[in-house]
Protein backbone atom coordinates (compact mmCIF):
# COMPACT_ATOMS: atom_id res chain seq x y z
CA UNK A 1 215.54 89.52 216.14
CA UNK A 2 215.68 90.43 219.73
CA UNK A 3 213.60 88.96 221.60
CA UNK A 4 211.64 90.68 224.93
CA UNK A 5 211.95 88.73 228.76
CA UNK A 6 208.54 87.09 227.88
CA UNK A 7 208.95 85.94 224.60
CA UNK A 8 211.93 83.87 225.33
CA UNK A 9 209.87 81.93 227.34
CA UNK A 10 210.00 78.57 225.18
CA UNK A 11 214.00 78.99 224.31
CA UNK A 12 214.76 79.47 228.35
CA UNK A 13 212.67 76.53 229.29
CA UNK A 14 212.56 74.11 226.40
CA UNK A 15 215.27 71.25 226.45
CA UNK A 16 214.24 68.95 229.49
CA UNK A 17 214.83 71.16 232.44
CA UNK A 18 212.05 72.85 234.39
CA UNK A 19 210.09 75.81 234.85
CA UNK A 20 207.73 76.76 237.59
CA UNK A 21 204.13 77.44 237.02
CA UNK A 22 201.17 78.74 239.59
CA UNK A 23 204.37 78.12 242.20
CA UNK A 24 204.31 74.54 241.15
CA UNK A 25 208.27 73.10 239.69
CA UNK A 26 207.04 71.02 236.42
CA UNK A 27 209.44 69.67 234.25
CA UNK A 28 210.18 70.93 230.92
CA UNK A 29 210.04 68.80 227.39
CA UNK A 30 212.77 68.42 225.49
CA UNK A 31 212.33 68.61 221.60
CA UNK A 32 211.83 65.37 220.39
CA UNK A 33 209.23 65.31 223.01
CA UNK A 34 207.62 69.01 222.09
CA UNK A 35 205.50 68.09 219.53
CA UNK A 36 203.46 65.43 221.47
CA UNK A 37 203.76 67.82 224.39
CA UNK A 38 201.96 70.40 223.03
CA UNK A 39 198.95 67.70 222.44
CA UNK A 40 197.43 65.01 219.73
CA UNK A 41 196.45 66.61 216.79
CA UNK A 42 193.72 64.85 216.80
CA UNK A 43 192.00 66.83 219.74
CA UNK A 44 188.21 67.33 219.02
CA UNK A 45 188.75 71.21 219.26
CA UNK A 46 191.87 70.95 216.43
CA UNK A 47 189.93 68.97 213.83
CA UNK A 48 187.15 71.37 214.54
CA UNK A 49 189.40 74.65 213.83
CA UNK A 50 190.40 72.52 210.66
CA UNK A 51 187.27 71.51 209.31
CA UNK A 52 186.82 75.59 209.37
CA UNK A 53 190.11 76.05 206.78
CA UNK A 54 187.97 74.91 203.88
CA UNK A 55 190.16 74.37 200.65
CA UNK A 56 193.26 76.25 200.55
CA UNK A 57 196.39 77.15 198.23
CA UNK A 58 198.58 78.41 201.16
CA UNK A 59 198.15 78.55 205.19
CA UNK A 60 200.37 80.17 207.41
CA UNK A 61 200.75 78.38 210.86
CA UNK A 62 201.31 81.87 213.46
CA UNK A 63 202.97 81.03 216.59
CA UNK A 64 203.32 77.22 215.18
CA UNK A 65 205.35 75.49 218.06
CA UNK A 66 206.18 72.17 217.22
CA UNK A 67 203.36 72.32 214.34
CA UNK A 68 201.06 69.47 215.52
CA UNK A 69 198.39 71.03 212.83
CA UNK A 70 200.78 69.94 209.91
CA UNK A 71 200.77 66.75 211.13
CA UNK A 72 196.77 66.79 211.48
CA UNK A 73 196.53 68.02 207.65
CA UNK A 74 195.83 65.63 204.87
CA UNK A 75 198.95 64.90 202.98
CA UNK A 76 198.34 66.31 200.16
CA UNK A 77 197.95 69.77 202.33
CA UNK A 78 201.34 69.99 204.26
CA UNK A 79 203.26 71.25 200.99
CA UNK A 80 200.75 73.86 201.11
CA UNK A 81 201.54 74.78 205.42
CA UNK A 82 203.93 77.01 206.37
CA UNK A 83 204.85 77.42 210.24
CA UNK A 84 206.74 80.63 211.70
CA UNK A 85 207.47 80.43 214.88
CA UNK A 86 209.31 83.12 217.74
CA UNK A 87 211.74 80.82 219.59
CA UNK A 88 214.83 79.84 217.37
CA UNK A 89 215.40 76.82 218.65
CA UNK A 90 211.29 75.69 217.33
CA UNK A 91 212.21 76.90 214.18
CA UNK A 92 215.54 74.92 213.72
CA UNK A 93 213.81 71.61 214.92
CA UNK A 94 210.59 71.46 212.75
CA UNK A 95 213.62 72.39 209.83
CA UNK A 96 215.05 69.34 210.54
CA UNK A 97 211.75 67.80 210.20
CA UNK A 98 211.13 69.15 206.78
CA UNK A 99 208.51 71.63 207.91
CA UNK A 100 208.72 74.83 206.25
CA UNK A 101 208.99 77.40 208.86
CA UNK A 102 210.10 81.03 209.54
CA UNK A 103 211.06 82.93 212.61
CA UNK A 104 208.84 85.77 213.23
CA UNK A 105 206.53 87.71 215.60
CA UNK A 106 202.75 88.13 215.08
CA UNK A 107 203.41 91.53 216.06
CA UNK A 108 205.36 91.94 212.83
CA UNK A 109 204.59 88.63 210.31
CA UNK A 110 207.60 88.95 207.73
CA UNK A 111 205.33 88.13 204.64
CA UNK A 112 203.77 90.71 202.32
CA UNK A 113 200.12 92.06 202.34
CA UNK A 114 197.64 89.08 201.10
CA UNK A 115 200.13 86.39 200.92
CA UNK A 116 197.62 83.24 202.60
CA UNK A 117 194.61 81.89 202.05
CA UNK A 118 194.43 80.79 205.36
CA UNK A 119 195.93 82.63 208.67
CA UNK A 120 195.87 80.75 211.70
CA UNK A 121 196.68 81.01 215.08
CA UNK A 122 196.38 78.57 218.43
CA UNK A 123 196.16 79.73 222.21
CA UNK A 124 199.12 82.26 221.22
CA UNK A 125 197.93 85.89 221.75
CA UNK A 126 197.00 85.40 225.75
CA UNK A 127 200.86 85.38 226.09
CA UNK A 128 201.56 88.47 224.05
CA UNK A 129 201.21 91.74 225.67
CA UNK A 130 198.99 93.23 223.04
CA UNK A 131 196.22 91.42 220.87
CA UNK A 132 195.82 94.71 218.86
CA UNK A 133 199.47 94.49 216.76
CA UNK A 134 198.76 90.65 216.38
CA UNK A 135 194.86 91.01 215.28
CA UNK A 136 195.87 93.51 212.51
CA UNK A 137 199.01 91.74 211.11
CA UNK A 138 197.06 88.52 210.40
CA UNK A 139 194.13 89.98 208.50
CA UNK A 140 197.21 92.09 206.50
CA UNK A 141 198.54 88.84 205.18
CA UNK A 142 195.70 87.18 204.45
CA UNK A 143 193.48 86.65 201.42
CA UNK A 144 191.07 84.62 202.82
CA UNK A 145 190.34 83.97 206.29
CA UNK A 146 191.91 84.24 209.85
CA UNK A 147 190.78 82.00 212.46
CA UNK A 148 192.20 82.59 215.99
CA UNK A 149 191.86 80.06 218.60
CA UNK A 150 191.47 81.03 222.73
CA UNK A 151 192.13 79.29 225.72
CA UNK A 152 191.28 82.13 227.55
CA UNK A 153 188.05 83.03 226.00
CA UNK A 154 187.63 86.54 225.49
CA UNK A 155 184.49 88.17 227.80
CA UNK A 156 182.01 90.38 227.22
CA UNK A 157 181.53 92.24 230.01
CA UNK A 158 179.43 95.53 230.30
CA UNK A 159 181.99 98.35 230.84
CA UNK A 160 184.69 96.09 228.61
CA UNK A 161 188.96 96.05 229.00
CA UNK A 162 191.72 93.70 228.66
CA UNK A 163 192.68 92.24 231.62
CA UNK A 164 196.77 92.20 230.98
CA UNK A 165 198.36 89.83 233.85
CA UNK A 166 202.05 88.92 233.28
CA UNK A 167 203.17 86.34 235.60
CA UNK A 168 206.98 85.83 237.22
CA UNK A 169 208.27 89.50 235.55
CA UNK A 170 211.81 90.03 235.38
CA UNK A 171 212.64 85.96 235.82
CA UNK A 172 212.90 83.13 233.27
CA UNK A 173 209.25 81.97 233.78
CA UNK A 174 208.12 85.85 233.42
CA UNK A 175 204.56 84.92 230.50
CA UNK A 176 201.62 87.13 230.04
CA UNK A 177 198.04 84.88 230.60
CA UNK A 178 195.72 87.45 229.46
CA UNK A 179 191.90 87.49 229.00
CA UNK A 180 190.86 89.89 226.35
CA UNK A 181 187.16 91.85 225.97
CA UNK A 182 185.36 90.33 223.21
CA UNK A 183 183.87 94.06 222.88
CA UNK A 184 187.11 95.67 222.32
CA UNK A 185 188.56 92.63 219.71
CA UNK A 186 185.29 93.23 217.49
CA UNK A 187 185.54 96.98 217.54
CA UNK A 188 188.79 96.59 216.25
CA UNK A 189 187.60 94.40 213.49
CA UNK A 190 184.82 96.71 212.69
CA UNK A 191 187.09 99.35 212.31
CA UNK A 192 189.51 97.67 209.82
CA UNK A 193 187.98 97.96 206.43
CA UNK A 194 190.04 94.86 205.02
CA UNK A 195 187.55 92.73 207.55
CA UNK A 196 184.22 91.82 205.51
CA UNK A 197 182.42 89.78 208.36
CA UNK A 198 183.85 87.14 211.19
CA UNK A 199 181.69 85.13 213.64
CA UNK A 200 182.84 83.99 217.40
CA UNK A 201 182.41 79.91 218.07
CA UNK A 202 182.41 77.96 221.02
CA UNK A 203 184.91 74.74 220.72
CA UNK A 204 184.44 71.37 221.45
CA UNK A 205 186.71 70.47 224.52
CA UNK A 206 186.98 68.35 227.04
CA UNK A 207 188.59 71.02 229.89
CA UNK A 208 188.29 74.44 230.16
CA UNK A 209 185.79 75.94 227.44
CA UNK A 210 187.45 77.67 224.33
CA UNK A 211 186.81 79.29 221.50
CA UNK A 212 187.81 80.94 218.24
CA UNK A 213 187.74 84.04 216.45
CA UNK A 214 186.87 83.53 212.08
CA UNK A 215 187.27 86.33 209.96
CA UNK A 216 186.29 86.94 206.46
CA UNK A 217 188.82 89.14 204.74
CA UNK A 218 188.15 91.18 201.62
């Protein structure tokens, strides 16, 4: 898979070098240090988004990183988790870890039509440069639900449109932060007849307000 200047984002920086952000140098983690990192998964907004996964056979983890929801599942659910991640180098650690995971895109999931119960995906799409290839692929391979959690909480504003901004193009810190319409995302879903219903909710946090996205597939 050949990845796009963007998308190698995490397998340029990751390793315990550096990467600048908002013109600030911060330093980068290294694995072992990734999962932490990426935060506890005991954060009030991830038990919240897991409370919503309700009993499940199968969940696929979409843009998993180093998969801090397995970790937050009950024991008897991790068999049941599977993490796919973009960057190579994510997908060979949580290996060693004895984490099943897959390299993939969410603009093309390599599973068939209705393969999960449970489709989920965490502060992942703002740093795509679509939300329209991801939206569709994870109600395609899921039987159940799909429940997409924002950092950057969608708006609604009156004459609605993405607002795209890719930040540092053409370097190694080049990363879309993108805040979608809320009026475009559910037009899409009302368009898709595999979607039978799906509700916006705001999380619990202690920063920035965010929120998620649950949909009801048929």
């Amino acid at each position: 898979m050949e990845l796009k200047t963007y998308e190698k984002w995490w397998e340029t920086n990751l390793g315990g070098g550096s990467y600048t952000h908002g013109g600030v140098e911060h330093k980068a983690p290294t694995l072992d240090s990734f999962k932490d990192w990426m935060g506890n998964p005991l954060e009030k907004d991830r038990v919240e988004v897991r409370s919503l996964f309700g009993e499940f056979q199968s969940i696929l983890d979409a843009g998993c990183g180093g998969c801090p929801e397995y970790y937050g599942l009950k024991e008897e659910e991790r068999s049941k988790y599977t993490g796919m991640d973009l960057t190579p180098k994510i997908v060979k650690f949580n290996k060693s870890k004895n984490i099943k995971c897959v390299q993939g895109s969410l603009n093309e999931i390599p599973f068939e039509d209705n393969s999960f119960d449970v489709v989920h995906s965490r502060h992942v799409v703002e740093h795509m440069s679509n939300i329209e290839l991801p939206l569709a692929e994870m109600v395609r391979v899921s039987k159940g639900k799909v429940i997409l959690s924002f950092f950057i909480s969608p708006t609604q504003n009156l004459s609605p449109e993405h607002r795209i901004s890719l930040d540092n193009p053409n370097t190694s810190g080049e990363v879309y932060h993108n805040c979608y319409s809320k009026i475009l995302i559910d037009r899409l879903l009302d368009e898709n007849p595999k979607v039978d219903n799906y509700r916006w909710i705001n999380l619990s946090t202690e920063n920035a307000p965010k929120s998620a996205l649950v949909i009801e597939v048929k």
